[in-house]
Protein backbone atom coordinates (compact mmCIF):
# COMPACT_ATOMS: atom_id res chain seq x y z
CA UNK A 1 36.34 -5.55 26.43
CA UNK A 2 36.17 -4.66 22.62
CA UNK A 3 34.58 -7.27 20.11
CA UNK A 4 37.56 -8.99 17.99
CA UNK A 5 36.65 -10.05 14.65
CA UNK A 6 36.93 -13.75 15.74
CA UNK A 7 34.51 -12.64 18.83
CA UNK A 8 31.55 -11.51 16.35
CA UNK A 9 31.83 -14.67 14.01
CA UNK A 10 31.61 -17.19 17.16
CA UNK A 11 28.80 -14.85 17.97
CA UNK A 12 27.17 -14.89 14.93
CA UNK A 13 27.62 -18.43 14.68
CA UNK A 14 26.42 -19.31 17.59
CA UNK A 15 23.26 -17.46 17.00
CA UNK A 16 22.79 -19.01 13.60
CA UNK A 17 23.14 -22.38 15.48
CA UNK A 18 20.49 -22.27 17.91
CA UNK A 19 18.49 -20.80 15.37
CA UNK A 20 18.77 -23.63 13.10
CA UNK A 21 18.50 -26.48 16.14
CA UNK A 22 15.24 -24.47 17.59
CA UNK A 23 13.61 -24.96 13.89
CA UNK A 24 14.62 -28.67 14.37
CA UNK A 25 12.76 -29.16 17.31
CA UNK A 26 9.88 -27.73 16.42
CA UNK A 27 9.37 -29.67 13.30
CA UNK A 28 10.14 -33.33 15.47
CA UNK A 29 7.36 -32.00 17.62
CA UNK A 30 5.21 -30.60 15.48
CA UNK A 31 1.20 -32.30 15.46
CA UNK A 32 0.76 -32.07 11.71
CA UNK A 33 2.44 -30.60 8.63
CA UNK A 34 3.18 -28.01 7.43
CA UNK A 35 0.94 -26.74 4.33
CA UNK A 36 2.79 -27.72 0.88
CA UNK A 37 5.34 -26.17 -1.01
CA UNK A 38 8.72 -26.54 -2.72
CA UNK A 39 11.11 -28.45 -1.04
CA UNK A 40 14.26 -26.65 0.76
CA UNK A 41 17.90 -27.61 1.55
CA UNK A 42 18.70 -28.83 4.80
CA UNK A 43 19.26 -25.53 7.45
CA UNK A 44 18.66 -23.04 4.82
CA UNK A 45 15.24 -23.97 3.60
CA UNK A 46 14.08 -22.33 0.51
CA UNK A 47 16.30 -19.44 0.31
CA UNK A 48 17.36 -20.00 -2.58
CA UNK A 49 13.39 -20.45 -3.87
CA UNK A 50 13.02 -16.87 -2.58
CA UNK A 51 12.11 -14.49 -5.44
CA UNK A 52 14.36 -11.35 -6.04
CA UNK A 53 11.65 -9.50 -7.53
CA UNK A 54 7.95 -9.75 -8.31
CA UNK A 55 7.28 -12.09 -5.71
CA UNK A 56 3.75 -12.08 -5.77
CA UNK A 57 3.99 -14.38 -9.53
CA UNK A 58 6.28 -16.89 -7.92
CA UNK A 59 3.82 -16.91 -5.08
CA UNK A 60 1.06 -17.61 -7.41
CA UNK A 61 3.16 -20.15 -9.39
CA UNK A 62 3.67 -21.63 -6.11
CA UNK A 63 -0.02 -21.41 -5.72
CA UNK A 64 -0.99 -23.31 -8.98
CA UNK A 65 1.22 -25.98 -8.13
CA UNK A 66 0.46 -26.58 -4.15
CA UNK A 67 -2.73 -25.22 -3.46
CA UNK A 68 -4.35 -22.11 -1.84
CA UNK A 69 -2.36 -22.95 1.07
CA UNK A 70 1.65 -22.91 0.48
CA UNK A 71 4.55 -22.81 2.57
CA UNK A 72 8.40 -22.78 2.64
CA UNK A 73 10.99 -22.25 5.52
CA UNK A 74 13.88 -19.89 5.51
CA UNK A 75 16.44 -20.46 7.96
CA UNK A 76 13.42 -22.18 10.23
CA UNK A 77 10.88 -19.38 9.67
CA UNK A 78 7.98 -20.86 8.14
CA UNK A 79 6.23 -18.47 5.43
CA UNK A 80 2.59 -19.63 4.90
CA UNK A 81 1.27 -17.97 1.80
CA UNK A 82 -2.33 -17.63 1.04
CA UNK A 83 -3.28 -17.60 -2.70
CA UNK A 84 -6.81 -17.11 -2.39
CA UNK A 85 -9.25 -14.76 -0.81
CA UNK A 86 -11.42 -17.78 0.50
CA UNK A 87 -8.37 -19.04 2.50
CA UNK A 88 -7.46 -15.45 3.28
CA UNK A 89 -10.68 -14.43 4.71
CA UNK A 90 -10.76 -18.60 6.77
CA UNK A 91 -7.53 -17.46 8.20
CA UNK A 92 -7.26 -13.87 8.44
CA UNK A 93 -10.78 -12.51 8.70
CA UNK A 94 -12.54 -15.59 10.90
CA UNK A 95 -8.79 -16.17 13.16
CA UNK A 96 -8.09 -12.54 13.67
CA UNK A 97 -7.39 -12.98 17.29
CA UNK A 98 -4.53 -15.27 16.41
CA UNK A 99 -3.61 -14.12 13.34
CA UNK A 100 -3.26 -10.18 13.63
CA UNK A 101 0.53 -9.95 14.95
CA UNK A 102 3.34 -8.53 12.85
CA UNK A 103 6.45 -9.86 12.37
CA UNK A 104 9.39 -8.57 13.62
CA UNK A 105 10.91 -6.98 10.35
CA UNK A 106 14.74 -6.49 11.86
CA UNK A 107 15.70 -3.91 8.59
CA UNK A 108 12.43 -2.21 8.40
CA UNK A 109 10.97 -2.37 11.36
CA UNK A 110 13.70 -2.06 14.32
CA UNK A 111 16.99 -0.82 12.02
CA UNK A 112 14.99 2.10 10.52
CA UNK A 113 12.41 2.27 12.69
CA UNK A 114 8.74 1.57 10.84
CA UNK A 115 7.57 -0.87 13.58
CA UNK A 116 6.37 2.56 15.52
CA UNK A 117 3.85 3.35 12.19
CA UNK A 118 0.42 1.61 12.30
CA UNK A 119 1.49 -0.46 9.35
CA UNK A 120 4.43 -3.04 11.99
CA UNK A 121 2.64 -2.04 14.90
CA UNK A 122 2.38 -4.88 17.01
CA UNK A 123 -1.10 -6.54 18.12
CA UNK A 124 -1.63 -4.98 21.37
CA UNK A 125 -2.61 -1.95 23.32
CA UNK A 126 -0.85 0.80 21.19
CA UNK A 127 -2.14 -1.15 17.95
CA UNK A 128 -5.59 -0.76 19.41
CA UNK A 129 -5.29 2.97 20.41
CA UNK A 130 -3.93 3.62 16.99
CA UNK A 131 -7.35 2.09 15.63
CA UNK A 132 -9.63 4.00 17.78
CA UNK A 133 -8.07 7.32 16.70
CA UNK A 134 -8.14 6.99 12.86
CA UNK A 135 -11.61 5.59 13.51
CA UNK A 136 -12.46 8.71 15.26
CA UNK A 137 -11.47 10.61 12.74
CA UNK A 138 -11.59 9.37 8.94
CA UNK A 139 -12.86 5.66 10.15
CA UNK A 140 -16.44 6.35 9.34
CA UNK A 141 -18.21 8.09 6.03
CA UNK A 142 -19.74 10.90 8.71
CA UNK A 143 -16.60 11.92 9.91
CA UNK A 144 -14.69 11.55 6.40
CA UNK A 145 -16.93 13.92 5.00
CA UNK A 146 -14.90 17.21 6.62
CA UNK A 147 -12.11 16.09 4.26
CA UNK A 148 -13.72 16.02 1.07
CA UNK A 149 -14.00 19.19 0.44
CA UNK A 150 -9.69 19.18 0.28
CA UNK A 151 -10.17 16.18 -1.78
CA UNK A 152 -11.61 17.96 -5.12
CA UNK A 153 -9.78 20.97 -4.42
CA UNK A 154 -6.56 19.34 -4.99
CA UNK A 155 -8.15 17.41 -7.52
CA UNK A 156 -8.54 20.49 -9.62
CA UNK A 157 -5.33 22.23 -9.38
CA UNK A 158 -4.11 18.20 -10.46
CA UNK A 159 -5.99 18.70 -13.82
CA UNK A 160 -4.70 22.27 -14.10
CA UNK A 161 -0.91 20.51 -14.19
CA UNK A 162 -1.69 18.01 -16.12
CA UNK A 163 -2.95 20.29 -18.68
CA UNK A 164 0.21 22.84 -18.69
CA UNK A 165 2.44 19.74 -18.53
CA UNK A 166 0.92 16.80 -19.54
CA UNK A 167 4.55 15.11 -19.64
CA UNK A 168 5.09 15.17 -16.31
CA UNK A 169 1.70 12.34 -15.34
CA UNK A 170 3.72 10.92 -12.93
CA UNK A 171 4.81 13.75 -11.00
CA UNK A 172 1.17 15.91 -10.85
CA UNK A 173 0.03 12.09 -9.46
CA UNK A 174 3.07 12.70 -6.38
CA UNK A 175 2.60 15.66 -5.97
CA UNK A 176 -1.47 15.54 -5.79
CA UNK A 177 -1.21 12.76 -3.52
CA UNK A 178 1.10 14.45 -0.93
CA UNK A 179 -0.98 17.52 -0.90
CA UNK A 180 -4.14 15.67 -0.42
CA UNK A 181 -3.13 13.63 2.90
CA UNK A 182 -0.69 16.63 4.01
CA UNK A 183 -4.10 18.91 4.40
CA UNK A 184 -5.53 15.55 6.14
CA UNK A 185 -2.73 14.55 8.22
CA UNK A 186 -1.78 18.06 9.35
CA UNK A 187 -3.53 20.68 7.65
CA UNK A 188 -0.87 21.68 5.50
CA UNK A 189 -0.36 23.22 1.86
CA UNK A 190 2.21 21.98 -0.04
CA UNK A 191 3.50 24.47 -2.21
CA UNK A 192 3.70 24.39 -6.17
CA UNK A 193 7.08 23.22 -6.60
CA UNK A 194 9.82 21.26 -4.64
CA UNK A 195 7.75 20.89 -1.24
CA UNK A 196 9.66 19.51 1.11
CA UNK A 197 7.45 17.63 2.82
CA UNK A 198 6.01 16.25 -0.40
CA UNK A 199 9.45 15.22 -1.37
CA UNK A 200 10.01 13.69 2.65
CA UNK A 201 7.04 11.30 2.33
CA UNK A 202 8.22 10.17 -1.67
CA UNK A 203 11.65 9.16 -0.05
CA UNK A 204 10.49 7.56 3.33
CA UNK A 205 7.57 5.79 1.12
CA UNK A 206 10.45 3.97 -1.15
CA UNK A 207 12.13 3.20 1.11
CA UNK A 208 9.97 1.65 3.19
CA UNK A 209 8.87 -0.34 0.31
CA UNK A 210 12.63 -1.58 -0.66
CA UNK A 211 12.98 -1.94 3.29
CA UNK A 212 10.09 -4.66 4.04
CA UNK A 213 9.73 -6.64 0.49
CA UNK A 214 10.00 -10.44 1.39
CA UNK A 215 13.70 -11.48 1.16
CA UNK A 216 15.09 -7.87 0.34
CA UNK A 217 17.76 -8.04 3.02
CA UNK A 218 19.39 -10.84 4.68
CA UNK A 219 18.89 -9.45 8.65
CA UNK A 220 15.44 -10.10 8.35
CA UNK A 221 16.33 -13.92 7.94
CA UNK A 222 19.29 -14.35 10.07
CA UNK A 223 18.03 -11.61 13.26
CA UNK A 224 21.51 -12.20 14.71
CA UNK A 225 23.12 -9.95 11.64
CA UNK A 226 21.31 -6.86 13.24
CA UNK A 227 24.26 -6.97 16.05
CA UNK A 228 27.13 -6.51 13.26
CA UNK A 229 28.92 -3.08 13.40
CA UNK A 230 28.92 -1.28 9.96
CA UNK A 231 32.19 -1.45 9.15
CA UNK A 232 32.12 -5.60 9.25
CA UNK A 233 32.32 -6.77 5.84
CA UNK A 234 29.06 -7.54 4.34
CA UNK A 235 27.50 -5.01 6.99
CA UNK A 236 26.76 -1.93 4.62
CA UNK A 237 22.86 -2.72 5.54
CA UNK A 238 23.50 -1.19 8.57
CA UNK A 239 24.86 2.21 6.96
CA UNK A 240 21.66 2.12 4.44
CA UNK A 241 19.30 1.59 8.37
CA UNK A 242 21.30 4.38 9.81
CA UNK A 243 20.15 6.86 6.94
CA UNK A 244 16.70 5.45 6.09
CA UNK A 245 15.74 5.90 9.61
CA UNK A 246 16.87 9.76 9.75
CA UNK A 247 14.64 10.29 7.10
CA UNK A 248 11.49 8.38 9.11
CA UNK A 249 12.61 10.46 11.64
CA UNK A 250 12.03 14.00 9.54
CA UNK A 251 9.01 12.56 8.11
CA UNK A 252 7.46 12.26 11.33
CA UNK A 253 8.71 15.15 13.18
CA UNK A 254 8.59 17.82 10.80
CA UNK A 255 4.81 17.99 9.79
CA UNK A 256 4.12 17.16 13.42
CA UNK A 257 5.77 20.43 14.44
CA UNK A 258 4.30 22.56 12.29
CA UNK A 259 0.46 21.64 13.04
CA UNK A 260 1.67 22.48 17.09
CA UNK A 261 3.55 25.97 16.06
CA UNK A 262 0.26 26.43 13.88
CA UNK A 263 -1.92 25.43 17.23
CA UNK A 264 -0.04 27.97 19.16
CA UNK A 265 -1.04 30.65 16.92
CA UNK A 266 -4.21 29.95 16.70
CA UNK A 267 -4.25 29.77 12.81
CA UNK A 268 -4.03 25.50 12.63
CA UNK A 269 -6.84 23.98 9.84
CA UNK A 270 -8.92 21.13 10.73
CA UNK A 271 -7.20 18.05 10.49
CA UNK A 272 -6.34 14.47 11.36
CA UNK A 273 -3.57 15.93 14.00
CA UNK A 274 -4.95 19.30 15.36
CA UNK A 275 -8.09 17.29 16.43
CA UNK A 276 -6.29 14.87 18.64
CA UNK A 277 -3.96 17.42 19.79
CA UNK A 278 -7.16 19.43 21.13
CA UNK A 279 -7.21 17.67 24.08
CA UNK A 280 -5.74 19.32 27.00
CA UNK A 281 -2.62 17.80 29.15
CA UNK A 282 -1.79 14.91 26.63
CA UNK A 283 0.45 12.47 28.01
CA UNK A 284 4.02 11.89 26.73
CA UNK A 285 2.53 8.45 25.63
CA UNK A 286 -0.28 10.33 24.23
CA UNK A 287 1.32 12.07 22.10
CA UNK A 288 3.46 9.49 20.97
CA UNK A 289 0.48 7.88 19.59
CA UNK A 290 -0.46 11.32 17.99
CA UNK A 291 2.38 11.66 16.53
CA UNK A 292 3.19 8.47 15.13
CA UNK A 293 -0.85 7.80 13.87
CA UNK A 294 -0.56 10.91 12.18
CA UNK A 295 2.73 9.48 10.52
CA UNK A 296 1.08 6.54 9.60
CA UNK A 297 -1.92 8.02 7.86
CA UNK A 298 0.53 10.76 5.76
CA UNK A 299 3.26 7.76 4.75
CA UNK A 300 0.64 4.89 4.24
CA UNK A 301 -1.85 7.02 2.29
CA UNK A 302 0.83 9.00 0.08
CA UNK A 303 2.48 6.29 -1.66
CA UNK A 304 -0.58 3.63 -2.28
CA UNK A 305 -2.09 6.40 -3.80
CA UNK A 306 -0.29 7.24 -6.53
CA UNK A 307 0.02 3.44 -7.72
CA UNK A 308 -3.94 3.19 -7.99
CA UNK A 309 -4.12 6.95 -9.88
CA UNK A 310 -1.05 6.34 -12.03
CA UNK A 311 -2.53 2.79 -12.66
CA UNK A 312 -5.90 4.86 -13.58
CA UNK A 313 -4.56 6.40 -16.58
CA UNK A 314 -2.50 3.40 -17.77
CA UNK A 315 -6.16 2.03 -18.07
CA UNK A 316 -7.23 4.77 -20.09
CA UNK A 317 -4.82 4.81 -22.53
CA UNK A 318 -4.81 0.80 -23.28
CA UNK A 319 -8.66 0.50 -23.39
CA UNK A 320 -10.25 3.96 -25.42
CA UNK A 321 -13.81 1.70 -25.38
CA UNK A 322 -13.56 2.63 -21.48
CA UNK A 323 -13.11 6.18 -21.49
CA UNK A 324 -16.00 6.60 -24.59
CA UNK A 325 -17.93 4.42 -21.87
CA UNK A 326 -17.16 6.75 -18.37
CA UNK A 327 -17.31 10.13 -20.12
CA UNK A 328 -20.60 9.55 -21.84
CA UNK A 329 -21.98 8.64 -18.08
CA UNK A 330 -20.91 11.71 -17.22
CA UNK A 331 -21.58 13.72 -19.45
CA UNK A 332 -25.20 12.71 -19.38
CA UNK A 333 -25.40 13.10 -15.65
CA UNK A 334 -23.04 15.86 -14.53
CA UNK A 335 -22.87 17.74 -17.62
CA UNK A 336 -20.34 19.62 -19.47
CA UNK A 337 -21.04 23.28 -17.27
CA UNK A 338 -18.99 21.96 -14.50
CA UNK A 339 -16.59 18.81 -12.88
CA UNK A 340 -18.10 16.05 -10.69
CA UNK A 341 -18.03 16.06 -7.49
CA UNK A 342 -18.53 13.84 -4.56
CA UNK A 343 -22.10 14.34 -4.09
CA UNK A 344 -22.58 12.61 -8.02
CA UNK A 345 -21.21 9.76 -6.73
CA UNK A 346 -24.34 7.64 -6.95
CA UNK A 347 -25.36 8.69 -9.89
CA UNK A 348 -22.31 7.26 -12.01
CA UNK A 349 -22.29 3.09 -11.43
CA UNK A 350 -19.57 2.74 -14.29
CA UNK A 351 -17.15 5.51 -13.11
CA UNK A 352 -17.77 3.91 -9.55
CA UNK A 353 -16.87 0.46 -11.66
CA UNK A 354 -13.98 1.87 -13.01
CA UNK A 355 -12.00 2.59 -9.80
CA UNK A 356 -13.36 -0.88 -8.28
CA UNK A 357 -11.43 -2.32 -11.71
CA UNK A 358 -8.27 -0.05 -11.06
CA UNK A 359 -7.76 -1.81 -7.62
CA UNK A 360 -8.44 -5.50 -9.14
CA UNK A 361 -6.31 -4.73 -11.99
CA UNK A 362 -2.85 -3.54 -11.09
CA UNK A 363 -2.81 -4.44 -7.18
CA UNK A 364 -1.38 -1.75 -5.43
CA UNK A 365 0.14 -3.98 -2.36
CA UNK A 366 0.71 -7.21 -4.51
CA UNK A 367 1.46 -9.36 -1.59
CA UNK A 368 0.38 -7.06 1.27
CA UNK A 369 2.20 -6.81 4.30
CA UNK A 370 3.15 -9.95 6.44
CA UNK A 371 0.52 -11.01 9.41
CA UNK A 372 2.21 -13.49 12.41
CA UNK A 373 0.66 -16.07 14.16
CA UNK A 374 0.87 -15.33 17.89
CA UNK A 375 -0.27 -19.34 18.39
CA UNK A 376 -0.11 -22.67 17.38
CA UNK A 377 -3.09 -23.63 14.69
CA UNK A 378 -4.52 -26.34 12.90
CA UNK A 379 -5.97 -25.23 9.79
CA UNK A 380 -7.27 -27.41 6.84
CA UNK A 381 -5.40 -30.09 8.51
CA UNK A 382 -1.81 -28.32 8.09
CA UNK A 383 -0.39 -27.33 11.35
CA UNK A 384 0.83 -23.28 11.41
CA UNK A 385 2.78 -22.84 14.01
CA UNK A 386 3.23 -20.08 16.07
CA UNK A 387 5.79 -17.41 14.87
CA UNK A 388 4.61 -17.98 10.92
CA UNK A 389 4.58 -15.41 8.65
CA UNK A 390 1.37 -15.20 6.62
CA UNK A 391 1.76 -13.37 3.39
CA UNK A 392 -2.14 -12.87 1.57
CA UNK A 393 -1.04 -12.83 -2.02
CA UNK A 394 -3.35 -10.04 -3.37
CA UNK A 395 -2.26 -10.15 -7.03
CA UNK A 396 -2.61 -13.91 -7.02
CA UNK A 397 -4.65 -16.09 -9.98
CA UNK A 398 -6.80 -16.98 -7.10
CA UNK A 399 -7.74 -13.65 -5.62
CA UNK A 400 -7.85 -10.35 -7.48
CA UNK A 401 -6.66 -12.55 -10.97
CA UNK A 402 -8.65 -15.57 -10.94
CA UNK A 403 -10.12 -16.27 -13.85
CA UNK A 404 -13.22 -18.46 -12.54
CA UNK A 405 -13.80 -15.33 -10.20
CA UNK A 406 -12.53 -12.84 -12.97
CA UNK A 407 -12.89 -13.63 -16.12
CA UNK A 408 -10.02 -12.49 -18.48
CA UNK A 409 -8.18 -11.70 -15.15
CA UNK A 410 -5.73 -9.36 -17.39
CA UNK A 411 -8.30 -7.23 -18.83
CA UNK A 412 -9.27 -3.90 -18.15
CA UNK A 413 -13.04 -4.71 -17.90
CA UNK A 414 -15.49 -2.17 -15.49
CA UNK A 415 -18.43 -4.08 -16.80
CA UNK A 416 -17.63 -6.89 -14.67
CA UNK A 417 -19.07 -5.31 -11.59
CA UNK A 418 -22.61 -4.96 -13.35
CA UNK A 419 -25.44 -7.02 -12.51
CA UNK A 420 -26.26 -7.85 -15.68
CA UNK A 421 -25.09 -10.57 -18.20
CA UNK A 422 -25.06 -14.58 -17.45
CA UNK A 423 -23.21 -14.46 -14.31
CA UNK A 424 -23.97 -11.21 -12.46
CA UNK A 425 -21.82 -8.98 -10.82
CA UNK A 426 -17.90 -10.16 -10.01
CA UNK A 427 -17.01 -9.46 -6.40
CA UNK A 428 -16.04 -6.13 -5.49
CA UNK A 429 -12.42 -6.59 -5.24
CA UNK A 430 -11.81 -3.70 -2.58
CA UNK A 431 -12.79 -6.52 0.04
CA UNK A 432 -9.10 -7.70 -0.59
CA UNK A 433 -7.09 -4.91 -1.69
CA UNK A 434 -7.46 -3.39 1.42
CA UNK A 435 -6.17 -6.28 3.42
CA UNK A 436 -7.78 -8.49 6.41
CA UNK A 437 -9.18 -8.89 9.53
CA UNK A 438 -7.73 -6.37 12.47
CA UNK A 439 -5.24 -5.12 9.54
CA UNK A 440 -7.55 -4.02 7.18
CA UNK A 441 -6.13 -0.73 5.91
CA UNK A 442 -8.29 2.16 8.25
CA UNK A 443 -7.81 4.83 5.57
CA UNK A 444 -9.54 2.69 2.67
CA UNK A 445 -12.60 5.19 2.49
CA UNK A 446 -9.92 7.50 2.35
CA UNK A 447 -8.38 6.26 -0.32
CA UNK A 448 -11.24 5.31 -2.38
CA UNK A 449 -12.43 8.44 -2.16
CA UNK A 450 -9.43 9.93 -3.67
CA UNK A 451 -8.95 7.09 -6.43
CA UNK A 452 -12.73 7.95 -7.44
CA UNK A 453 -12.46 11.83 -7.77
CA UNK A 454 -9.23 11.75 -9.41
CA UNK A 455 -10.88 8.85 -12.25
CA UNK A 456 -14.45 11.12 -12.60
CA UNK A 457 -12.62 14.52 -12.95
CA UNK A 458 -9.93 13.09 -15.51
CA UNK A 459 -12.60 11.59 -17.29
CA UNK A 460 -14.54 14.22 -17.42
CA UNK A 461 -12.09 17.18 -19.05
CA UNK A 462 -9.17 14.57 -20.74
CA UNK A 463 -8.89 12.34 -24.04
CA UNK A 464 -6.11 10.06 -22.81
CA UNK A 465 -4.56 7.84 -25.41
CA UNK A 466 -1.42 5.55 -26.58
CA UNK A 467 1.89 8.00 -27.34
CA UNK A 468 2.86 8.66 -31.10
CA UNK A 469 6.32 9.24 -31.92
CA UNK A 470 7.92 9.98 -35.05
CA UNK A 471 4.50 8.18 -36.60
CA UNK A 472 5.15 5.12 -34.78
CA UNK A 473 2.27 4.40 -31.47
CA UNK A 474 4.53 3.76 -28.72
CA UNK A 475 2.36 0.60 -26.55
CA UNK A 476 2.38 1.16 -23.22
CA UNK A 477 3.42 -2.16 -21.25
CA UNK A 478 1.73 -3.14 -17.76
CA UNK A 479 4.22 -4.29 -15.99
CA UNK A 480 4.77 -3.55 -12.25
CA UNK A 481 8.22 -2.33 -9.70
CA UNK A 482 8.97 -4.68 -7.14
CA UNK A 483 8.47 -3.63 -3.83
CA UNK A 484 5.66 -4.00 -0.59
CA UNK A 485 4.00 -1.07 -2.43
CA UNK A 486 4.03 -1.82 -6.23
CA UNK A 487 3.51 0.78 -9.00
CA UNK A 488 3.43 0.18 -12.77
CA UNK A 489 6.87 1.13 -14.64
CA UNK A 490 7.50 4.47 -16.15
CA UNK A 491 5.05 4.81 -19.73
CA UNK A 492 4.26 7.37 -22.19
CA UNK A 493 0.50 8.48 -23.43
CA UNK A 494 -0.72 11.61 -24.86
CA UNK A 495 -3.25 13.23 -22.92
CA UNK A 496 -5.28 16.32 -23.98
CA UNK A 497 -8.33 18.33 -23.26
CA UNK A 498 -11.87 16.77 -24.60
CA UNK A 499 -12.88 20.44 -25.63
CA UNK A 500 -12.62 24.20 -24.91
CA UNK A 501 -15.00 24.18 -22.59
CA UNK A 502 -13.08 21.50 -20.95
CA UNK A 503 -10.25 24.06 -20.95
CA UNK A 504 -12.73 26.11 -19.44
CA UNK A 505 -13.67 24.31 -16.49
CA UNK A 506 -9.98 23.20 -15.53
CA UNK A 507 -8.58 27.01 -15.62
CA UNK A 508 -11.84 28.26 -13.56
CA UNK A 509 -11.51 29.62 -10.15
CA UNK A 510 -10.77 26.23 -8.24
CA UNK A 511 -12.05 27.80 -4.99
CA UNK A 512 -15.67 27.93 -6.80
């Protein structure tokens, strides 16, 4: 019998209802309380509280007024926010066997689909195979090591855009990115211009991040709105799911088929995919996990990416004392005959300083994505229940911006990490940016890696500085999208080539 539209609101309400009475209970029987936080409306809880964008300052306004340990409650769902990495690392780190879940994310994770990607896997078996293959193959520097190589080479032909266009920053940072994991993830070349793979992994990427920021869309706090057809009023979510998740789809299948048609010829590079797919009379499970690993390392490696590198040069062009600083340690170890490489890693502490500083300063996943507590816990003396959503504010004034941990939390300052001066050396801040416990991001070598070769080589051949027009120095602003993945907003700078020779050395043979 066909749903009226009287059926679906007794249905509807009748889910909302239990909802609400099941949060009821729980509190009445709860052995402690909850951690602080502002206080909600009856039913709805602190909906209204909920931040439309930028969440991660009213998280750490929350933070300055109730502690390290926050909460609020929307629609029953408590939301325990930690705004320090002391009460992060307690909880997330030292709990991990309780506190590794993910939630269920109804418009990311089952509408579109992301809950089969590493990132909403759930804790269990397949989360755990998914570990043991990227730790096979980019988990450990020894095994990493086959990839570098790809790494600089794609770093170079980067500098070679930048040069021809250096108005398009933002787009030789996308593109760079995509080629890098694409040769990791599945041996591929992108091409030079309008790659459609490149341009598959942008899309999914955004959307993704749109799809799982905390409060974006109202499914994920009433579950019961997931069973609404389309054409209900109020139900265009579910036309925005339909064709987010074809794209997931392409994004995962496409790259995927190409690595087995490049297999079957016998022509298929070393890469993150052909070397699980050498094994002989895979499963359908098997390659499920391949597949969707493989996924996860080309989506979650292509967008974070080009927030840090973008972020990189935002740096250079507000603090011109930095640069002077990073090229002259290059130029005294590496030289002005050729670019640095991997293997001078080492040997430059302050360009190694300034990628540590790009992660602290503009926090690529500001709030990180959500952990849930698969039992009841007493922490502090607050009781968490089970079912909380944990959100590790990484921006926060008390983790990557606290000012008795960082002093001048807001300034672009490498010479923190030294060991020198009154106070020593400021914690390295990629123990947070690359989250916690069992969820700790398994491509951050990865990632650093590329952060560090795209900062040394820039360095090395580029003057980057603030954007004159018409006479008038256009100030860049740092100021950051909203979103799970966060990138700093659209800005202008002028960059050009230190010297011919530098001109030199980006136009050489990049296969050198």
């Amino acid at each position: 019998m066909p749903l009226t539209f009287i059926n679906i609101l007794d249905i509807c309400f009748a889910f909302l209802l239990l909802f609400l009475l099941k949060g009821l209970v729980q509190r009445w029987n709860q052995p402690a309380s909850l951690p602080p936080g502002p206080k909600g409306l009856p039913f709805v809880g602190n909906i209204l509280d909920m931040p439309s964008e930028r969440e991660w300052l009213t998280f750490a306004h929350w933070g300055e007024q109730w502690g390290d340990i926050t909460s609020v409650t929307l629609m029953g769902q408590p939301l325990i926010i930690l705004n320090s990495a002391k009460a992060a690392a307690e909880m997330l780190d030292k709990k991990s066997s309780i506190y590794s879940d993910r939630p269920t994310l109804q418009m990311g994770g089952e509408l579109i689909g992301w809950k089969n990607t590493l990132a909403l896997l759930p804790y269990g078996d397949r989360f755990r195979r998914f570990r043991r293959l990227f730790h096979r193959c980019i988990g450990r520097h020894a095994s990493m090591n086959q990839y570098l190589p790809s790494e600089e080479l794609e770093t170079r032909r980067f500098l070679r855009r930048v040069l021809i266009k250096p108005g398009d920053l933002a787009a030789h940072i996308r593109k760079t990115a995509g080629a890098i994991i694409l040769r990791i993830s599945h041996g591929y070349e992108v091409q030079e211009d309008n790659d459609p793979f490149v341009e598959l992994a942008d899309k999914a990427t955004e959307q993704f991040s749109i799809a799982t920021a905390p409060g974006g869309f109202m499914v994920d706090l009433i579950p019961a709105l997931r069973h609404i057809p389309p054409w209900f009023p109020g139900a265009g979510f579910q036309k925005v799911a339909t064709s987010w998740s074809a794209t997931l789809i392409e994004m995962v299948e496409q790259p995927y088929s190409f690595v087995k048609q490049q297999m079957s010829a016998g022509i298929a590079p070393v890469s993150f995919t052909s070397t699980l797919l050498e094994t002989k009379s895979l499963t359908a499970e098997e390659e499920f996990d391949i597949k969707w690993s493989s996924a996860s390392l080309y989506s979650g490696g292509a967008d974070t990416t080009v927030s840090a590198i973008y972020s990189s040069f935002l740096a250079m062009a507000l603090h011109p004392e930095v640069v002077r600083k990073a090229q002259a340690e290059i130029d005294a170890v590496v030289g002005n005959d050729r670019l640095p490489i991997f293997s001078d890693r080492d040997r430059l502490p302050y360009v190694n300083a300034f990628t540590k500083e790009v992660l602290r300063w503009n926090a690529v996943v500001p709030t990180g994505v959500p952990h849930r507590v698969i039992q009841d816990d007493i922490h502090e003396g607050y009781f968490i229940p089970k079912g909380s959503l944990v959100i590790a504010n990484v921006w926060s004034v008390r983790m990557t911006h606290d000012p008795r941990i960082y002093p001048d939390p807001e300034i672009f300052d490498p010479d923190r990490y030294s060991p020198s001066g009154d106070k020593g050396a400021q914690p390295d801040p990629r123990d947070v940016c690359f989250g916690f416990g069992r969820r700790i991001c398994p491509g951050s070598h990865l990632a650093d890696a590329s952060i560090f070769i795209s900062c040394a080589m820039s360095l090395a051949v580029f003057d980057v500085s603030k954007y004159v027009e018409n006479g008038v120095i256009i100030e860049p602003v740092h100021e950051n999208t909203t979103g799970t993945i966060s990138h700093p907003k659209p800005f202008k700078c002028t960059i050009k080539p230190r010297s011919q020779k530098a001109v030199s050395l980006i136009m050489a043979d990049e296969r050198k």
